[in-house]
Protein backbone atom coordinates (compact mmCIF):
# COMPACT_ATOMS: atom_id res chain seq x y z
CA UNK A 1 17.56 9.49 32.60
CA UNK A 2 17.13 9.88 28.61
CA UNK A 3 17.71 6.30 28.43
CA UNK A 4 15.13 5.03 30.70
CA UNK A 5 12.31 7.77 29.27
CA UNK A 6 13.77 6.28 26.43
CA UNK A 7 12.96 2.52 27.30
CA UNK A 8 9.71 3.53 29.07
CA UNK A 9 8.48 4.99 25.70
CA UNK A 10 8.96 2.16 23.15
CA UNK A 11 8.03 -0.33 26.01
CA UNK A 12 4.56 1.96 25.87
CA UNK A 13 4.23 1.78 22.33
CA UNK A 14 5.09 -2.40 22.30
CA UNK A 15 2.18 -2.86 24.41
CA UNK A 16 -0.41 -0.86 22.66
CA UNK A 17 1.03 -2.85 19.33
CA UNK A 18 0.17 -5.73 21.40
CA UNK A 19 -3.13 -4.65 22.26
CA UNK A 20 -4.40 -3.48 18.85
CA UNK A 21 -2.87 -6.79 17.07
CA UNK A 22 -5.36 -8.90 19.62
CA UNK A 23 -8.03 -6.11 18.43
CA UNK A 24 -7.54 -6.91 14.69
CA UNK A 25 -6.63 -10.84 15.52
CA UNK A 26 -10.60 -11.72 14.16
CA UNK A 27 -9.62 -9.74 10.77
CA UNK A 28 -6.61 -11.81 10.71
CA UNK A 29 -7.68 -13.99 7.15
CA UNK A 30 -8.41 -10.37 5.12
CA UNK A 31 -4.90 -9.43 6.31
CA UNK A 32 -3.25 -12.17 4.73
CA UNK A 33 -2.26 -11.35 1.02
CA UNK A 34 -2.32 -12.91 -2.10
CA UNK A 35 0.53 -15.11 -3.44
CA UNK A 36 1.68 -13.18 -5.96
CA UNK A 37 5.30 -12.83 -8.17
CA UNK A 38 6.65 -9.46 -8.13
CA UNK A 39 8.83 -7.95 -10.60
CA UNK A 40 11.26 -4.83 -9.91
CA UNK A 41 8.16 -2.83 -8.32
CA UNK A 42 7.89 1.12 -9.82
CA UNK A 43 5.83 3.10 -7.90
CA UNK A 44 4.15 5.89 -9.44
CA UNK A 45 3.86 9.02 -7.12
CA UNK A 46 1.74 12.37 -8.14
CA UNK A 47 4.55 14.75 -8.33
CA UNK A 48 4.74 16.42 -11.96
CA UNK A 49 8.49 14.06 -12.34
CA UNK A 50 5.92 11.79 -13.35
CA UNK A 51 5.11 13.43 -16.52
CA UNK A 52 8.00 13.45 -18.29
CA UNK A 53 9.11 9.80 -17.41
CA UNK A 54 8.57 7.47 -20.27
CA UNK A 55 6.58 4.98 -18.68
CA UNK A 56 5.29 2.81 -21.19
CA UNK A 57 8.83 2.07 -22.60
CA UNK A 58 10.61 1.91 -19.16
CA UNK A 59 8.02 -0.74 -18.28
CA UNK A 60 7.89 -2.52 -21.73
CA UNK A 61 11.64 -2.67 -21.55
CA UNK A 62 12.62 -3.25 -17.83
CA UNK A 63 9.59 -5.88 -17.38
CA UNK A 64 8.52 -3.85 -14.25
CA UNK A 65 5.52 -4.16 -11.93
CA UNK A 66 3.45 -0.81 -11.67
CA UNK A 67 1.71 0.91 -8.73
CA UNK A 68 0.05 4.40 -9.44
CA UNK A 69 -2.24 6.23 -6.99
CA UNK A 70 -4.85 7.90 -6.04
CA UNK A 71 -6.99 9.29 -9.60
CA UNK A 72 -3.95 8.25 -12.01
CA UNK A 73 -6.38 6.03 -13.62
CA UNK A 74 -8.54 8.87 -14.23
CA UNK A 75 -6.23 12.15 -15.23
CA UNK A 76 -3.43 10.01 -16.69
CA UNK A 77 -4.32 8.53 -20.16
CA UNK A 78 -1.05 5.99 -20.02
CA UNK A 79 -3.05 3.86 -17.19
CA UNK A 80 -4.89 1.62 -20.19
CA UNK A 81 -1.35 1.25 -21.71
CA UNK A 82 0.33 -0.07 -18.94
CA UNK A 83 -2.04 -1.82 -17.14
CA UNK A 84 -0.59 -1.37 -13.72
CA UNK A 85 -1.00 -4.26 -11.55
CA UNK A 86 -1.59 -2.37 -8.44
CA UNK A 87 -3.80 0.57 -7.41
CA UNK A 88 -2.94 2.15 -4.24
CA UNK A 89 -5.65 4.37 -2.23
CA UNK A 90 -5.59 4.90 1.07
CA UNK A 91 -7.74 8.43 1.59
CA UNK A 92 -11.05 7.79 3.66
CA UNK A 93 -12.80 10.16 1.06
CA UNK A 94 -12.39 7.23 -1.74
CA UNK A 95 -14.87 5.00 0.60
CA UNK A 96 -17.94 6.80 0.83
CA UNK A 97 -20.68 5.09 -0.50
CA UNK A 98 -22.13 6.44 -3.90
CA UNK A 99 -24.65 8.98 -3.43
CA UNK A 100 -23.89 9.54 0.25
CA UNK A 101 -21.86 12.89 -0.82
CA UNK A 102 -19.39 11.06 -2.86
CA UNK A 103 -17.81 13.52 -5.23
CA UNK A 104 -18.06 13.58 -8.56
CA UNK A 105 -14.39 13.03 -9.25
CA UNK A 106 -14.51 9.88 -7.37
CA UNK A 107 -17.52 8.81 -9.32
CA UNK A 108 -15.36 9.11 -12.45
CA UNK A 109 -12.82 7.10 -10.69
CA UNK A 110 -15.04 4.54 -9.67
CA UNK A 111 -16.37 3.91 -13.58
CA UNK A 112 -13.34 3.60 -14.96
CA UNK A 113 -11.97 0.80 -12.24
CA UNK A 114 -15.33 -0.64 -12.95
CA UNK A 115 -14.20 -1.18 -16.86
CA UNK A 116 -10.84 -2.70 -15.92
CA UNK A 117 -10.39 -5.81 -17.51
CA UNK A 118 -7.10 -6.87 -15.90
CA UNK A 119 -6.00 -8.82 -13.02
CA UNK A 120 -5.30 -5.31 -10.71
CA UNK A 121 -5.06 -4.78 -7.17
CA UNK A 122 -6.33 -2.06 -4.80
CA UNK A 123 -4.18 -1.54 -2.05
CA UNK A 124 -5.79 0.32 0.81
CA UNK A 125 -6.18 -0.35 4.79
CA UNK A 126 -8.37 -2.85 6.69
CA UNK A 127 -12.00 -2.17 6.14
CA UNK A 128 -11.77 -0.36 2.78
CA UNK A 129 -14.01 -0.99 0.02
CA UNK A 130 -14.50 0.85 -2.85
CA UNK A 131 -17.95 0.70 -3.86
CA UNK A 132 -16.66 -0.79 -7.58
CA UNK A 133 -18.30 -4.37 -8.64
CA UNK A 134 -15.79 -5.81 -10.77
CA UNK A 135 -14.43 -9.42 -11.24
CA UNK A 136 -10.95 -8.20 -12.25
CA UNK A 137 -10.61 -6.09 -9.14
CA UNK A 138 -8.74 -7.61 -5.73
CA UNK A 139 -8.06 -6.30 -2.83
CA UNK A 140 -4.96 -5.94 -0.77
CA UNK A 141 -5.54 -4.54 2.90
CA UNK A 142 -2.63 -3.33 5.13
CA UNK A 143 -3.36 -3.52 8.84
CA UNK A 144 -4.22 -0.64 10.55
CA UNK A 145 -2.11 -0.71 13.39
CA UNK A 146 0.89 2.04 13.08
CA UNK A 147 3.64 0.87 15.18
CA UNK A 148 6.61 3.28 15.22
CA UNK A 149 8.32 1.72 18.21
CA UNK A 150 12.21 0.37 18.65
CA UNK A 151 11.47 -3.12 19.68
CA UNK A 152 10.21 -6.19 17.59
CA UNK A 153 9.10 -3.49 14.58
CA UNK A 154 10.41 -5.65 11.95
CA UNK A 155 8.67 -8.84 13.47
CA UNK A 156 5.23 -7.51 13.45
CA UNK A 157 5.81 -5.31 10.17
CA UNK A 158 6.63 -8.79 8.27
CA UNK A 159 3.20 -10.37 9.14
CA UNK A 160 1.40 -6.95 8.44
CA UNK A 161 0.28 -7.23 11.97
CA UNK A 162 1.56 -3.53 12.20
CA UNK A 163 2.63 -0.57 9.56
CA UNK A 164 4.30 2.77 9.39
CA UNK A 165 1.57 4.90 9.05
CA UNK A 166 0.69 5.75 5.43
CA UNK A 167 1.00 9.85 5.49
CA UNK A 168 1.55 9.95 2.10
CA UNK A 169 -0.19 7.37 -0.44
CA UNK A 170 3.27 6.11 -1.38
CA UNK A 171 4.31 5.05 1.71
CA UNK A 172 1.15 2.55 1.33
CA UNK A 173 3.06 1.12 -1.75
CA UNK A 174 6.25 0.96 0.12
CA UNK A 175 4.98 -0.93 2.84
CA UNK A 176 3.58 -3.47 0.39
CA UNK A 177 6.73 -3.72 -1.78
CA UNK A 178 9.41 -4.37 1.44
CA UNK A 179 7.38 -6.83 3.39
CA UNK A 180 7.10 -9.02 -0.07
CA UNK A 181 10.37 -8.37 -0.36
CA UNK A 182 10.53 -6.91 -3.37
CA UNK A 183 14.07 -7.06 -4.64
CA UNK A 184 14.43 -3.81 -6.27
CA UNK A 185 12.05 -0.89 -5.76
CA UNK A 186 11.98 2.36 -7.91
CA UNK A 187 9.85 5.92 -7.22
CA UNK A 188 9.19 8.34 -9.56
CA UNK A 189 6.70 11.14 -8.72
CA UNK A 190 7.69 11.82 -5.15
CA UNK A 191 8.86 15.26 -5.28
CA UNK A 192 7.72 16.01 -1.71
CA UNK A 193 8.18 19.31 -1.89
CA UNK A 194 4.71 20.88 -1.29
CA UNK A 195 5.62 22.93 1.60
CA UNK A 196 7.20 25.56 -0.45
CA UNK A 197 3.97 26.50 -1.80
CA UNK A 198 2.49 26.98 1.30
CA UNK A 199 1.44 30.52 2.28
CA UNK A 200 -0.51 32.51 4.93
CA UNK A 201 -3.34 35.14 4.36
CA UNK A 202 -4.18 38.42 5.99
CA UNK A 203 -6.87 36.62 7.73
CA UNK A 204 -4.44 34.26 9.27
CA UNK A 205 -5.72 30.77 6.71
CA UNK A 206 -3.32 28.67 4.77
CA UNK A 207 -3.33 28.57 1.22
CA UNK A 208 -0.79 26.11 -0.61
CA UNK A 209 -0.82 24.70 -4.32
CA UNK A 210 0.31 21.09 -4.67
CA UNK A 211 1.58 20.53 -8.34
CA UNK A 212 0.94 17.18 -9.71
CA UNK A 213 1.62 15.51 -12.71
CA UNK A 214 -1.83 16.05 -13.90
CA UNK A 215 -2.31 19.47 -12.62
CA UNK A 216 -2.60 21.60 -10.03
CA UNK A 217 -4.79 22.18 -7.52
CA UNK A 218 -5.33 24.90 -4.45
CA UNK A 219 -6.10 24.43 -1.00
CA UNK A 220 -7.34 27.09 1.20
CA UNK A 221 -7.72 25.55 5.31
CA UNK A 222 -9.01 28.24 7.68
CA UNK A 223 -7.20 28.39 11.32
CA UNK A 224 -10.18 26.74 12.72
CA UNK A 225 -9.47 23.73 10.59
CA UNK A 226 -6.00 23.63 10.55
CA UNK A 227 -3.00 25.82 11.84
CA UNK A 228 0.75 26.38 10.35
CA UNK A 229 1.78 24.32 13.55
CA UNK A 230 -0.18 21.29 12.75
CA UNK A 231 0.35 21.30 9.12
CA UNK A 232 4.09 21.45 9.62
CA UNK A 233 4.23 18.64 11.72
CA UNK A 234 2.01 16.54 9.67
CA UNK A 235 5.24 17.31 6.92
CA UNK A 236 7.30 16.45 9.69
CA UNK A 237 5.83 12.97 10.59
CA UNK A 238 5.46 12.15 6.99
CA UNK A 239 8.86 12.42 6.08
CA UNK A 240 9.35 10.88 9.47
CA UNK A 241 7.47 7.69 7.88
CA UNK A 242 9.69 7.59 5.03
CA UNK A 243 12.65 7.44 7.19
CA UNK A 244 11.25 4.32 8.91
CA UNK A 245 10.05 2.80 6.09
CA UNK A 246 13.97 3.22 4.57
CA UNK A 247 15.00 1.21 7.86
CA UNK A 248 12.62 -0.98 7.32
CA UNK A 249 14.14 -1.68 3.33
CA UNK A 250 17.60 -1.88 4.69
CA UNK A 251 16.68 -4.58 7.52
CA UNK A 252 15.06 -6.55 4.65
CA UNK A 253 18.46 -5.72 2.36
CA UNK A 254 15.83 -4.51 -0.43
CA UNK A 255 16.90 -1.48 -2.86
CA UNK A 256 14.63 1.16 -2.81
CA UNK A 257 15.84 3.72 -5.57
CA UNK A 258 14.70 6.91 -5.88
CA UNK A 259 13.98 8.12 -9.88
CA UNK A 260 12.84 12.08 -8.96
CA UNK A 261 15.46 14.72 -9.76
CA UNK A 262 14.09 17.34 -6.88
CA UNK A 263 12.72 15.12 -4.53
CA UNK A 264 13.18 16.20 -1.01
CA UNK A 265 13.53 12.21 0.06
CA UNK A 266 16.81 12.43 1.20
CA UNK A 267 16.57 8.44 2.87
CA UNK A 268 16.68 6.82 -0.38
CA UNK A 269 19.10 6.67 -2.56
CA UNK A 270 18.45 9.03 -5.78
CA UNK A 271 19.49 7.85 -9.05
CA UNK A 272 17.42 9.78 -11.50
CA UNK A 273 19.63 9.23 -14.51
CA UNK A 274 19.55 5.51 -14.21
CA UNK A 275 17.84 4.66 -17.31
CA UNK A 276 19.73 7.22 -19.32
CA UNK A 277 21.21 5.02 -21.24
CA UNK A 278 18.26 3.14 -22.48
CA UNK A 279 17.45 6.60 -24.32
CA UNK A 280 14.48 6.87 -23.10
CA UNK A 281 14.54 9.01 -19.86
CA UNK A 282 16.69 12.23 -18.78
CA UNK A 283 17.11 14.20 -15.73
CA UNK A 284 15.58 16.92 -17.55
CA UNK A 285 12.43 14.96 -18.41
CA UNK A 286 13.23 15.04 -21.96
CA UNK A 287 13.03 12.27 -24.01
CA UNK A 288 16.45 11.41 -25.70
């Protein structure tokens, strides 16, 4: 009986694949992505790992391509030193039109991309525009059809006619890196580890701290907004998208190497003393 639930399931999910590819089929041409050589791919999480790694030399030295995300350009002074080649921002809040409640943060944000003199490209999901004017600036859209169904996943994946569903920013980056079949890819910054912070007040709302490699910043979500239920199984189906988006790297025989000490990723294999011996990053952070 499991089995054919089972069956029924992913057969249900295949067809509404179907049905939202014909919905996107007119979008087809912005879905298609430049031709482009990649290098070893790092991509550049907000966890505080991200700090301490020595990414100017690392880079220099290894000849990597970089992705950051979401206001790295903006809090992290080393983004005019490397000159990453990919920007990846996937958060509706970034595509608010300036002066239609657009924070003030994103403003800052926006002024800097807008001084970019560098080939660079955003990576976000069909229909995202940053309000930025900028010759230098291109645009990479990933469909925005999540398919997380058994049958023909890595068929439609491979034509970005369907994703795993970008939780987490880096998972946007991920999905980028293993359909261009990016040989090796590395993460730094992807502690995942949030949910420890999270806490509950006398008047029943959730408070949590995320630390990132910038900062940190508080939260507070009232139980109208959001209960502990919901926000632990949005942890759940994020790490849930990782795990598919490992399958997905292993179907396409593609490394995907995780550089964080503490992270919590337990799909990817964690080698966070790798460039030890270039004496330039420890598992301690420190520079050697």
């Amino acid at each position: 009986m499991g089995m054919i639930r089972g069956c029924a399931n992913n057969m249900w999910k295949l067809l509404k694949c179907i049905i939202k590819c014909c919905i996107e089929m007119p979008f087809r041409k912005n879905l298609k992505w430049p031709e482009l050589v990649i290098n070893n791919l790092l991509i550049v999480g907000n966890g505080p790992s991200a700090a301490g790694f020595s990414l100017n030399k690392i880079v220099k030295r290894n000849n990597f391509d970089v992705c950051v995300v979401n206001y790295f350009p903006l809090k992290d002074k080393r983004f005019l030193e490397i000159k990453p080649k990919y920007v990846a921002l996937v958060d509706p809040a970034f595509y608010m039109e300036r002066g239609a409640g657009i924070s003030e943060k994103n403003q800052e944000l926006f002024n800097i991309l807008e001084n970019v003199d560098w080939d660079i490209y955003i990576i976000s999901r069909l229909g995202q525009n940053i309000p930025v004017k900028n010759k230098w600036i291109h645009h990479i859209y990933l469909t925005n059809n999540v398919y997380e169904g058994n049958y023909f996943r890595k068929f439609f994946y491979k034509r970005n006619m369907a994703c795993f569903a970008p939780q987490n920013v880096v998972l946007s980056g991920l999905f980028y890196a293993i359909t261009k079949r990016v040989k090796n890819i590395y993460l730094i910054g992807v502690e995942m580890d949030f949910f420890k912070k999270i806490a509950v007040t006398d008047q029943n709302d959730i408070v949590f701290e995320t630390i990132h490699h910038y900062g940190k910043e508080h939260y507070i979500y009232t139980k109208d907004q959001i209960r502990v239920s919901e926000y632990f199984w949005s942890i759940y189906n994020t790490f849930r998208q990782f795990e598919i988006a490992s399958e997905y790297a292993k179907e396409m025989k593609l490394n995907v190497i995780n550089l964080t000490e503490d992270s919590m990723l337990d799909m990817f294999d964690k080698k966070y003393d790798l460039f030890m011996e270039s004496g330039i990053y420890k598992a301690n952070n420190v520079e050697i």
